[in-house]
Structures are given as C-alpha cells and as structure tokens.
Protein backbone atom coordinates (compact mmCIF):
# COMPACT_ATOMS: atom_id res chain seq x y z
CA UNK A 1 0.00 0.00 0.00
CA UNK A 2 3.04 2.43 1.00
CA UNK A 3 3.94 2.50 -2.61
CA UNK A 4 0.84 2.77 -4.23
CA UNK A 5 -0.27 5.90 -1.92
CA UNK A 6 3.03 7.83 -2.95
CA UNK A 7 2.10 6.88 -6.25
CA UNK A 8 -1.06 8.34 -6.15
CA UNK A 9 0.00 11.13 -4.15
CA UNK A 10 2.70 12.49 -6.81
CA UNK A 11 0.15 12.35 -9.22
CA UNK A 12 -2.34 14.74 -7.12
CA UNK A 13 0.59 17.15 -6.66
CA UNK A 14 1.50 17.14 -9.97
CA UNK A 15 -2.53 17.84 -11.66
CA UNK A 16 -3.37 20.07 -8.63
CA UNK A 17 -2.89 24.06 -8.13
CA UNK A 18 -1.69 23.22 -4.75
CA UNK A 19 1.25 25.96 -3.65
CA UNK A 20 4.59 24.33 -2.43
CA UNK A 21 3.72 25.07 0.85
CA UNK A 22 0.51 23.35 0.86
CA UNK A 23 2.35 20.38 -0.62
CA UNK A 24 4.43 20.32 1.93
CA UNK A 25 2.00 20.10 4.80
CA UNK A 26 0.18 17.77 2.36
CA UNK A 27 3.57 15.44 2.73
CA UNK A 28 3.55 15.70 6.35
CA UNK A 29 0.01 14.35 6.99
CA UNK A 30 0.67 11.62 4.37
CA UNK A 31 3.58 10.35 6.61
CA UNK A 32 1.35 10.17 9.33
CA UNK A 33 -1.08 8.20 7.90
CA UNK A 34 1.86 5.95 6.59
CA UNK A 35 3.02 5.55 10.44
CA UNK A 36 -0.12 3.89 11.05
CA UNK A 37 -2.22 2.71 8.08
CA UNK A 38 -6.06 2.10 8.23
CA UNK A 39 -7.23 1.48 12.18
CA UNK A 40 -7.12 -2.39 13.41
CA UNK A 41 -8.90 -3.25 16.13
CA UNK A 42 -5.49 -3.01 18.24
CA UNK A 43 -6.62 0.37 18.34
CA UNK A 44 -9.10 1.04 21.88
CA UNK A 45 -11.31 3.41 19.56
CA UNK A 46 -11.51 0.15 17.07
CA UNK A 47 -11.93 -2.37 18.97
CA UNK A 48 -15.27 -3.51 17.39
CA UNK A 49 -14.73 -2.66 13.62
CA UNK A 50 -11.09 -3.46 12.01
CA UNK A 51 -11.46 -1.07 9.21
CA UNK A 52 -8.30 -2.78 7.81
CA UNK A 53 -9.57 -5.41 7.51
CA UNK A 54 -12.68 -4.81 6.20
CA UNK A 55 -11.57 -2.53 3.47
CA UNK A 56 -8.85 -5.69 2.22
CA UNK A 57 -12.03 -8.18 2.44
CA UNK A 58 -14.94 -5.56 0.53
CA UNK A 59 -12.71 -3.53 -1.67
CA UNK A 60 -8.92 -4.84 -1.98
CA UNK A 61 -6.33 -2.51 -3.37
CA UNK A 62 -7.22 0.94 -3.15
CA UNK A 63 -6.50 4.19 -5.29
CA UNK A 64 -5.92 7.02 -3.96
CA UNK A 65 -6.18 9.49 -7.05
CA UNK A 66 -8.73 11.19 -8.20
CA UNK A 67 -8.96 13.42 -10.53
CA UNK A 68 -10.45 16.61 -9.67
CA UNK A 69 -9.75 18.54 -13.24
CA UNK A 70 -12.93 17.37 -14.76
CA UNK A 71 -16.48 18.02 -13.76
CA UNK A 72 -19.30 15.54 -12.95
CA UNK A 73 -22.84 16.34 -14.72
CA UNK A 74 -25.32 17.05 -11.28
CA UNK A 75 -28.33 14.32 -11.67
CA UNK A 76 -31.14 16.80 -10.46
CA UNK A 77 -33.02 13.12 -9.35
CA UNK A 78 -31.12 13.14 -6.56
CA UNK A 79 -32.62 16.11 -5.04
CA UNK A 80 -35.36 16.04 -2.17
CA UNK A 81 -39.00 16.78 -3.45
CA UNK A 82 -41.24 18.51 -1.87
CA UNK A 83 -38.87 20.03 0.21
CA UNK A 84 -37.35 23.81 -0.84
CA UNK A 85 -33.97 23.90 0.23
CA UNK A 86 -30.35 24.97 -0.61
CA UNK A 87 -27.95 22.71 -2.12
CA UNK A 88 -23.90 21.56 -2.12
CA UNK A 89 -23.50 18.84 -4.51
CA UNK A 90 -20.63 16.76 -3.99
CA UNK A 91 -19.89 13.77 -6.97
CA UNK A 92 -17.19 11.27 -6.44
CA UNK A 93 -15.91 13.84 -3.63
CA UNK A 94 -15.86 17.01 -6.18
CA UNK A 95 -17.88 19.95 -5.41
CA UNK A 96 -19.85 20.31 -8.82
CA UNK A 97 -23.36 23.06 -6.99
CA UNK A 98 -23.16 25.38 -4.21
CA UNK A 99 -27.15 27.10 -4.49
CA UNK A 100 -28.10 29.64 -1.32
CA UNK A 101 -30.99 30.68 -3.58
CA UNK A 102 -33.42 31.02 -0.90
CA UNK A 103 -30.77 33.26 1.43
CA UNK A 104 -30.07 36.49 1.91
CA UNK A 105 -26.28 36.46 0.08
CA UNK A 106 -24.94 39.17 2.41
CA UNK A 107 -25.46 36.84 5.49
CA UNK A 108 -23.70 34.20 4.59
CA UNK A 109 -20.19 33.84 3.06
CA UNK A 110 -18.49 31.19 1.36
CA UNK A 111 -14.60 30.68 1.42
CA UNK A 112 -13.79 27.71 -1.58
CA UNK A 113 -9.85 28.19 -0.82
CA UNK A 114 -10.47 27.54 3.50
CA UNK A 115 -7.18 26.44 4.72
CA UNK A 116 -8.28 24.07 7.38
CA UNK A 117 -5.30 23.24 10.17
CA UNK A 118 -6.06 20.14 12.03
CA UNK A 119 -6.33 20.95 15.82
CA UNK A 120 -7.82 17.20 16.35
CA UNK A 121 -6.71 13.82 17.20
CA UNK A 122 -3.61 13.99 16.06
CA UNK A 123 -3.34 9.56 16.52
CA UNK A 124 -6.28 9.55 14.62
CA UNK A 125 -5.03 7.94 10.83
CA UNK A 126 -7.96 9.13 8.79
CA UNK A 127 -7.60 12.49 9.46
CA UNK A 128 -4.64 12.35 8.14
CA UNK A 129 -5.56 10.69 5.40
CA UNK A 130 -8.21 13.74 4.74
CA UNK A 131 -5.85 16.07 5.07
CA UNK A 132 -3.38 14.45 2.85
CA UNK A 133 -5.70 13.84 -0.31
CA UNK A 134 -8.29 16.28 0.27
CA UNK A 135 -8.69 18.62 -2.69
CA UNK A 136 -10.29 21.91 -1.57
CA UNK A 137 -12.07 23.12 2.08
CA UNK A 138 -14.57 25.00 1.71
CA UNK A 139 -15.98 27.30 4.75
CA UNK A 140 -19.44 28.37 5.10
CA UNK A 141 -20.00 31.10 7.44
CA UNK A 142 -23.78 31.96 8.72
CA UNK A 143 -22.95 35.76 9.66
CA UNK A 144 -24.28 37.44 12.96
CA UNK A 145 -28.04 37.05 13.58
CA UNK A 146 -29.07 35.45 10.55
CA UNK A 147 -30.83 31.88 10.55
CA UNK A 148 -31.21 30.13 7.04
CA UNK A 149 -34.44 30.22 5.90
CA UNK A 150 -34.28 26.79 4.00
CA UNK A 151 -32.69 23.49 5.30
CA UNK A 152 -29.03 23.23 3.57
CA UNK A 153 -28.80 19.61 1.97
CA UNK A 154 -25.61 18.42 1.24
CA UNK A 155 -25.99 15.64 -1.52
CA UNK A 156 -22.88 12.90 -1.21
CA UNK A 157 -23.30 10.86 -4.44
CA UNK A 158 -20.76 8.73 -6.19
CA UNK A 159 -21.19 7.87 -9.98
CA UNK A 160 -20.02 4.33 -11.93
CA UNK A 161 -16.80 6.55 -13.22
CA UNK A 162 -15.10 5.45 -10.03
CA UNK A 163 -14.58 2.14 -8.17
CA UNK A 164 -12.43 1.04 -5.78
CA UNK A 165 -11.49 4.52 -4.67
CA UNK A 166 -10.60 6.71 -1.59
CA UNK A 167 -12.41 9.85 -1.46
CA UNK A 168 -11.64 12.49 1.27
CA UNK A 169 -13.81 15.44 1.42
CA UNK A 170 -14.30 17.97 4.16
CA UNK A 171 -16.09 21.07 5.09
CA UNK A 172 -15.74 23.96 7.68
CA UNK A 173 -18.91 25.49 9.31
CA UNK A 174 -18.98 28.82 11.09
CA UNK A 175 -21.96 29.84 12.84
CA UNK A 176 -21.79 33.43 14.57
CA UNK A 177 -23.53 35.04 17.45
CA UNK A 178 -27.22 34.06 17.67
CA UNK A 179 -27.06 32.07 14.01
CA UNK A 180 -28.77 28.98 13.14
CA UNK A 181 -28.28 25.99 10.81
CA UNK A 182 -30.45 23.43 9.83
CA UNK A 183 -27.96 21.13 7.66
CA UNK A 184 -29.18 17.47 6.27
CA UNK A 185 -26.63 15.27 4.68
CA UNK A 186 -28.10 12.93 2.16
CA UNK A 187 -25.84 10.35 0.39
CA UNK A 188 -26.75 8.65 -2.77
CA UNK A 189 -24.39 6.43 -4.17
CA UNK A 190 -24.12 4.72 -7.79
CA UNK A 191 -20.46 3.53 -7.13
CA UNK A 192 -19.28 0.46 -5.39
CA UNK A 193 -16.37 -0.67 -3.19
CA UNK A 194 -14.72 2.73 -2.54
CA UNK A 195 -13.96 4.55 0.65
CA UNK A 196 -15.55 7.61 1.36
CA UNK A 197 -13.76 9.38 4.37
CA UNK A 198 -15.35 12.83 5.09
CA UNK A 199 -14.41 15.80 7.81
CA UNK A 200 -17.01 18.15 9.15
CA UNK A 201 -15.51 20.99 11.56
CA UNK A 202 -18.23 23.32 13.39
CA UNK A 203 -17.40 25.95 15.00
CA UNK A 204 -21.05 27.49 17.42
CA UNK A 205 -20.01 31.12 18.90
CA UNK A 206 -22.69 32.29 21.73
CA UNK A 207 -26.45 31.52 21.01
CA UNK A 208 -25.68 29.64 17.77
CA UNK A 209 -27.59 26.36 16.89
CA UNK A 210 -26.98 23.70 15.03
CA UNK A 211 -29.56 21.00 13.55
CA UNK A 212 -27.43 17.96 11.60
CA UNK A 213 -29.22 15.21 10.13
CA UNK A 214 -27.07 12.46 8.51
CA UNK A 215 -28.99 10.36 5.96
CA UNK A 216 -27.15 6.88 4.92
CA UNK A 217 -30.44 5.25 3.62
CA UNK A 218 -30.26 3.49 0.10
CA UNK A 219 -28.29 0.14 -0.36
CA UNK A 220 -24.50 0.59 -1.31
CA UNK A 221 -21.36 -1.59 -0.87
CA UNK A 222 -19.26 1.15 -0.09
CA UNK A 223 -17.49 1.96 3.00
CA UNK A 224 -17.80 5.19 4.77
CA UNK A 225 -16.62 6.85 7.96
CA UNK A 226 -17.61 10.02 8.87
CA UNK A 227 -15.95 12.34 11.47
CA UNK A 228 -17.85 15.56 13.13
CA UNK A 229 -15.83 17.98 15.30
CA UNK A 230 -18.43 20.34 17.07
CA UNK A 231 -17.23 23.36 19.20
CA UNK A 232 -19.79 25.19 21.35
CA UNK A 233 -19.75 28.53 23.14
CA UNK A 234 -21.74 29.69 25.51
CA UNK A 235 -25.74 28.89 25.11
CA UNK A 236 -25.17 27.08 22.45
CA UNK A 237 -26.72 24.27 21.20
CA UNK A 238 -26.11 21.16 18.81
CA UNK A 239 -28.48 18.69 17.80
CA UNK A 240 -27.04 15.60 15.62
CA UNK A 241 -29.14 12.88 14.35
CA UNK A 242 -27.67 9.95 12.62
CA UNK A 243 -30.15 7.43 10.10
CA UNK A 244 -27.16 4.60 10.06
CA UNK A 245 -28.81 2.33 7.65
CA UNK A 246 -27.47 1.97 3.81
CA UNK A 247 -23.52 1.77 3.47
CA UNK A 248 -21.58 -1.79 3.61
CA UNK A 249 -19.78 0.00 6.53
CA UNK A 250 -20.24 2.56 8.10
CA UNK A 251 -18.61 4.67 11.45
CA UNK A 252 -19.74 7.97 12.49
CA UNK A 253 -17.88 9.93 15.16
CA UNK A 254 -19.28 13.21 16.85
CA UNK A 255 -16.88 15.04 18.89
CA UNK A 256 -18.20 18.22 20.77
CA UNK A 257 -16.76 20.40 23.02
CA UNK A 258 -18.82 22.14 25.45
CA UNK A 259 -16.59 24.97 26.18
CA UNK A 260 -19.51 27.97 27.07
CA UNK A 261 -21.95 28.03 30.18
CA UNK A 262 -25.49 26.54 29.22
CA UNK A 263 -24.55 24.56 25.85
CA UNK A 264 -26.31 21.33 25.08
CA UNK A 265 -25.66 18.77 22.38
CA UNK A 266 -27.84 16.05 21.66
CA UNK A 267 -26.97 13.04 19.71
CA UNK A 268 -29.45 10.56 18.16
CA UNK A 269 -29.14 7.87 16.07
CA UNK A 270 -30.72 4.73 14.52
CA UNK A 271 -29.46 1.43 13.31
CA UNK A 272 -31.65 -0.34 10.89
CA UNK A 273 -29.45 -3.42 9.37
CA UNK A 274 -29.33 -6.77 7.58
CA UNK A 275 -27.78 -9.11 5.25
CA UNK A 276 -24.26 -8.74 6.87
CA UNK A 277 -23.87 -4.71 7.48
CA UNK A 278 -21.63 -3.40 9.67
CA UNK A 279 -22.21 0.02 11.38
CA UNK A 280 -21.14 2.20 13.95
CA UNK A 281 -21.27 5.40 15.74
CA UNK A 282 -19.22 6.67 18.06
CA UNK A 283 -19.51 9.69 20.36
CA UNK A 284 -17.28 11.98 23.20
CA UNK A 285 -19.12 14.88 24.72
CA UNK A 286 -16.55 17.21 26.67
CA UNK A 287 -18.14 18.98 29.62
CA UNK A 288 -15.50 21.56 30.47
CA UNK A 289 -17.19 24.34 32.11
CA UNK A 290 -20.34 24.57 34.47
CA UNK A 291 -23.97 24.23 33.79
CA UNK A 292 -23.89 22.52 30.27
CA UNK A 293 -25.98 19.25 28.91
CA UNK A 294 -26.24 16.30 26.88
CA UNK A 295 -28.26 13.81 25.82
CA UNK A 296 -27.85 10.38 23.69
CA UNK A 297 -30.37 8.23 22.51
CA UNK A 298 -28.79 5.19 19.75
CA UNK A 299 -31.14 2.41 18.97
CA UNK A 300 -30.76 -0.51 16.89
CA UNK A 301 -32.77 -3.06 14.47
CA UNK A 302 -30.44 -5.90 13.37
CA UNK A 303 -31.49 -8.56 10.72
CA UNK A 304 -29.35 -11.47 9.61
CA UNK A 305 -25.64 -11.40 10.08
CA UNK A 306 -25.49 -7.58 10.84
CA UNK A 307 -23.67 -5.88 13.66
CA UNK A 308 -23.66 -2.32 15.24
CA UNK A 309 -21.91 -0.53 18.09
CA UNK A 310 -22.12 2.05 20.17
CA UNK A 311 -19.27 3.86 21.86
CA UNK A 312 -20.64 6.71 23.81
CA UNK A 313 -18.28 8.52 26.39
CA UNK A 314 -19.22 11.85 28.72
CA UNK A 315 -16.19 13.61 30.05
CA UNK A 316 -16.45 15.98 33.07
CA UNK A 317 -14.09 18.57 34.01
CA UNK A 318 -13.06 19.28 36.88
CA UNK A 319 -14.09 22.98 36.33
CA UNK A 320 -17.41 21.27 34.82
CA UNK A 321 -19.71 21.02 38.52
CA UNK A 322 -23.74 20.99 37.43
CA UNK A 323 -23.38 19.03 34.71
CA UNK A 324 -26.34 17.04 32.83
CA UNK A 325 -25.19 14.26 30.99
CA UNK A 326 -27.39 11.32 29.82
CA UNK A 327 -26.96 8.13 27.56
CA UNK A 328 -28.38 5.44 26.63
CA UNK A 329 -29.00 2.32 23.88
CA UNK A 330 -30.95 -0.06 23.27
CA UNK A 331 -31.01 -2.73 20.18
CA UNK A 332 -33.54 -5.39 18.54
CA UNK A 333 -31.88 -8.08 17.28
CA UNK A 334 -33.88 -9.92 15.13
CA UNK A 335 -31.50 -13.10 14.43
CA UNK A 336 -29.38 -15.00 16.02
CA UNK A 337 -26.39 -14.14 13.57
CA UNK A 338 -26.81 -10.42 14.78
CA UNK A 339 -24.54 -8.84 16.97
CA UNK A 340 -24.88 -5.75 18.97
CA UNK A 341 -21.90 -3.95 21.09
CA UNK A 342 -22.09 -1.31 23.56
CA UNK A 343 -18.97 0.57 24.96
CA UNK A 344 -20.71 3.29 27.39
CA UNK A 345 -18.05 5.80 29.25
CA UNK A 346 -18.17 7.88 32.14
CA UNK A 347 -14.94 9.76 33.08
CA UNK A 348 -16.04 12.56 35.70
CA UNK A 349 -14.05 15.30 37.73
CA UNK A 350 -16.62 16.83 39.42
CA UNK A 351 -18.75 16.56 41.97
CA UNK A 352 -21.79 18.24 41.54
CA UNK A 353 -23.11 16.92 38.45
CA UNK A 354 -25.90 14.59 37.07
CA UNK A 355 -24.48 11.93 34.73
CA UNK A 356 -26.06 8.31 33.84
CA UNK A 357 -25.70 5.56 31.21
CA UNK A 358 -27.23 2.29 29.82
CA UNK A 359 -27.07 -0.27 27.47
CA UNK A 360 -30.16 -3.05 26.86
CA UNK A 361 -30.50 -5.42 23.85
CA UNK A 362 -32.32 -8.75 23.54
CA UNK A 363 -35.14 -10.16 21.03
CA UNK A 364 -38.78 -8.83 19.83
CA UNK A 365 -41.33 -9.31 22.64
CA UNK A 366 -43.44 -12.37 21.73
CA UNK A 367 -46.08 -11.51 24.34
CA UNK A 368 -46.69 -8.11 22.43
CA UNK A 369 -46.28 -9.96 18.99
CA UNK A 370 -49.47 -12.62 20.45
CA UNK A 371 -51.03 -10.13 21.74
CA UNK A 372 -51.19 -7.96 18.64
CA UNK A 373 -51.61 -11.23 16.19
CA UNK A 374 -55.18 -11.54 18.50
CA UNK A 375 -56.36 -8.16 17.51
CA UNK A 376 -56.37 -8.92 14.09
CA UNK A 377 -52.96 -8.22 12.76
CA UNK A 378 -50.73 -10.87 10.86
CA UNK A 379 -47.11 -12.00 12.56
CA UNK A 380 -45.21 -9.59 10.07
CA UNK A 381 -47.35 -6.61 10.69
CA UNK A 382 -47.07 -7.06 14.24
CA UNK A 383 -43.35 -7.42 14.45
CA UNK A 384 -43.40 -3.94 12.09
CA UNK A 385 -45.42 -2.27 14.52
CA UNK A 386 -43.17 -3.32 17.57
CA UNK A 387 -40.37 -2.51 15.30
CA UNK A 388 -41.81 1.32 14.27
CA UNK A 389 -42.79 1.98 17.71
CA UNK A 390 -39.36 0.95 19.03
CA UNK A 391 -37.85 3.18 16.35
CA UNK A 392 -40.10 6.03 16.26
CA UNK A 393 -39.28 7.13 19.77
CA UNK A 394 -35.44 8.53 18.14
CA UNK A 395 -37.29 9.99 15.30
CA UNK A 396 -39.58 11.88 17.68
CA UNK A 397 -36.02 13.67 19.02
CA UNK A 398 -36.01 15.48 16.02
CA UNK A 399 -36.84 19.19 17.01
CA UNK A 400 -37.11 20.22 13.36
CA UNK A 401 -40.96 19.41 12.31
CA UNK A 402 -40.40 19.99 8.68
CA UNK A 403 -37.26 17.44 8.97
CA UNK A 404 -39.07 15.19 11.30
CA UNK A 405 -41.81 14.33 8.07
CA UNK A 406 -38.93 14.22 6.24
CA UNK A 407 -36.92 11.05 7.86
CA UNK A 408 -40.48 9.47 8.86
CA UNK A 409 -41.49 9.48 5.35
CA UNK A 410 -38.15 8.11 4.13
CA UNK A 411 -37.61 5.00 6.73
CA UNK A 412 -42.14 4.52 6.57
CA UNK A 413 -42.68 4.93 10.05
CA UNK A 414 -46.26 5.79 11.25
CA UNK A 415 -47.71 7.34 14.18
C-alpha cells in the first residue's frame, strides 16, 4: 500500500494548483497516515470494527487518485421533493453546486480556498488521510443574527466513473452570534467498493444552533466513515441525528466540546441493518465548564448477520460542577447471527453533576407480537409495529418538524 499511496500522491501534486507550501504540509500528513495505516482493532477506539480489515475483504487494493480537473454532470433526481432547500452537490468527492438561492447572500459567506489546520486527534489515521488527499475546504459562514431560511442539503453521491477509490472530502462550518443551521446530509451512491472518508468541523459562537441530520439510507457496498468535530460557546446548542442504515460500513464519530456556560448537544441515532452490514457510531461529549448538557439516545434493528456498536463517552471537568449528561442504547436483534456492542463511558471530575448511562439489547417481545396477532394483525405486521414503535421514539427527538416528516417518510414509520 506504501507505494501505491506515494504513487497516487505524486500524481495529485502534480494535476493540482496546490502551492509548495501546501504540498508540503500535504507530505507531512501523508507520513502520518503511513506511520499507522487504516485502524485495526489493536486500536481502543476500534476495537469492534477493524477497518483494515474490512476494506482488504470488501474492496482490496485501493487508489488514492482522483482526478479533480474534470467536472461531474449534477443528476437533479437526486434532489429532495417537496422540500425547498439549498444545495452543495458533492460527486465522487468534487464539489460540482453550491445554491443559497433562498438566502439572503450578504449573510452568509463562502470561502472555496479555506485552509483548514487540524487541531484534532492527532493519533487519529484518517484524518490524516483527509488532510493528505483532500482537494479543496470550503468554509461556510452563517454571519451574525441570521438563521437560514431553507434546510441546507448536502448531496454525497458517487457515480459508476469510479470504483475502488478513496475519497476524502471535508467542510468547515462557522456559525456566529445568535445564528442557526439546519444542515441534512443525504448520500446517494451509484459507485461500489470505494472509501468515502469525510471531515465536518463546526465551529457554534454564543447563542448559535446547530440542527445535523445524517442520511445513509439506500443500499451501497461502499465503505464510509464520517468524522464531526463540534465546538460550542456559551448557550449554544447542537443537535445531531444519525439514520445509520445503507452503506456496507459505516462509522460515524461526533466530537463536541462544550466549552460555554449553558450549551447542550444532543446526539441521536438509529441502526436499521441486515444481510451482513456493519455500522457504527461513536460519540465523546466534553463537559469543560459549568452548567452545560447532553443527551444520547442510539437504537438498533439488526437482521441477519449484521452488527452495530455504540461507543458513547461523557467527560467531566473538573471545572465542569452541574453538569447534565445522559446516555443510553438499546437494540432489537432480530437473528441469532446479529450482533450488537455497547462501549458506554463515564470519566467525571466533578462533583456536583448529574451523569447516567445504559445499554439493553435482547429479542422482539413475543407476548406483544401474540397479543397484537389476537387483535387482528398478521405476525409480520405485528413485528413492524413493535419494530416502528421501538424506532419512532429517536425519530420523535427530532426538534425540526419539517425534517421530522422528512426522515419518517423516508424509513415509513407511522404514528
């Protein structure tokens, strides 16, 4: 692999308008990645998905070049009916449509040559990676006391020109004082066996909010991980909700840092798997200054040799007393081949604070399943209402009405 990565990575250089400083920061996140390679389950943070492993078994040999000089015609099929919103089209990890129609252009600026420095896990290889072979960063800033007035969907869709690729995209969110964002990421692929690593950065100043709704709902055998750094000032607030559902693989990891008095980030997420899936999401809310909250609600559904996992860990500072921090999941598994792993963490430094976890799985009630079979109902509709009702309660966490129809409509779940 060593080889065929420098290979690949001479080739970006040399069909790229990077500068030679760029290059050379380029170079030094390469060598990182090379220290380390694609995370084995040696790795604490890995321990229930060897992405090396699974990328060798799914895909094989990888390349890492893309070719970013030629554009990618934008299938307007893609897009959400029904629904007005604004648009960044991404295709085979090039930006192709950036449309704020429905804004107010003077509120919100966009920066396509964003020079992103990573401030993050620095042992953490696909970072690195994304940093190495990433092509452009672009920043979106939502200026001073403006909330969009439209939902921003980013569309992640991949095309039959590639296969067995790496694509590493990223983007850089700024929302200032007393700003809001409602941002749903949708991904559509055509393409098989690649990897699709992408970077989110947000960065909430005092009274900003944040709605994310990740959307991995059609059937692909592609492999994606997804890292989301959130930092939150003071009365801030973060909601992320996570439809885990369509990829071969799939990890999503939400870091937030609650560094301002009376922030709050909420994470929820659903599994819905089968036919030998793999999916994961992983979480690690900071608490490091008084009065802030969170709240984490993951639930599974696992069919036939699928697996998911939840890593969920709260960190209190010491500086961090009346803290609120909740978690908790819970998983159906609806065959014996399925496998569900929990990894909840608590690592507190205060003393006056309010923290809990819990983890629950086992089978589909047959009581309930009788006792709805003797109303009238038929063994398959009765496991689907068990199953909706299960599921519905993480849908109702959505805050966002509009977006709430949305992902019910999507996944079919009723009232």
């Amino acid at each position: 692999m060593t080889e065929q990565i420098k290979t690949d990575f001479d080739k970006i250089v040399k069909t790229s308008a990077f500068s030679e400083k760029d290059v050379e920061q380029k170079k030094i996140y390469l060598n990182k990645f090379l220290k380390t390679g694609f995370p084995t389950r040696k790795l604490e943070n890995w321990k229930f998905s060897d992405l090396s492993q699974i990328i060798k078994k799914s895909i094989g040999e990888l390349s890492f070049y893309n070719d970013y000089s030629f554009s990618n015609k934008v299938d307007t099929s893609i897009f959400v009916e029904g629904l007005e919103h604004n648009k960044i089209v991404f295709i085979n990890g090039r930006v192709e449509k950036v449309d704020f129609t429905h804004e107010d252009h003077d509120k919100i600026e966009i920066n396509s040559d964003f020079k992103f420095v990573n401030r993050l896990e620095h042992n953490n290889s696909l970072l690195s990676l994304n940093n190495a072979f990433s092509n452009k960063c672009y920043k979106i800033t939502i200026k001073k006391n403006y909330s969009l007035k439209k939902p921003l969907v980013v569309y992640h869709s991949t095309n039959n020109k590639i296969k067995s690729k790496n694509i590493n995209l990223k983007l850089e969110f700024q929302l200032e004082q007393n700003s809001s964002l409602r941002l749903i990421d949708l991904f559509n692929d055509g393409a098989e066996n690649n990897f699709i690593n992408i970077f989110y950065n947000f960065d909430l100043k005092e009274n900003a909010i944040l709605k994310n709704y990740k959307i991995d709902k059609l059937q692909n055998k592609n492999i994606r991980y997804s890292y989301n750094n959130i930092e939150q000032d003071n009365n801030s607030v973060s909601e992320t909700f996570v439809l885990s559902s369509g990829s071969n693989f799939s990890k999503n990891e939400i870091n937030c840092n609650l560094k301002g008095e009376y922030s709050s980030a909420f994470v929820n997420g659903i599994f819905s798997l089968n036919e030998g899936q793999h999916h994961e999401i992983r979480t690690i809310i900071n608490h490091l200054v008084e009065n802030t909250k969170s709240y984490q609600l993951i639930k599974s559904v696992l069919g036939e040799n699928s697996k998911s996992a939840y890593q969920g860990k709260i960190f209190v500072d010491s500086k961090a007393q009346k803290t609120d921090g909740y978690q908790l999941s819970k998983a159906i598994l609806l065959d014996e081949t399925s496998e569900f792993n929990a990894k909840p963490e608590l690592e507190i430094y205060a003393d006056d604070v309010k923290c809990s976890h819990g983890s629950a799985s086992g089978s589909l009630d047959e009581n309930s399943i009788f006792y709805l079979m003797s109303r009238g109902l038929s063994y398959k509709q009765s496991k689907e209402l068990l199953i909706n009702g299960f599921l519905l309660d993480v849908v109702e966490k959505i805050t966002d009405t509009e977006i709430k129809n949305l992902v019910k409509n999507m996944i079919g779940l009723k009232e």
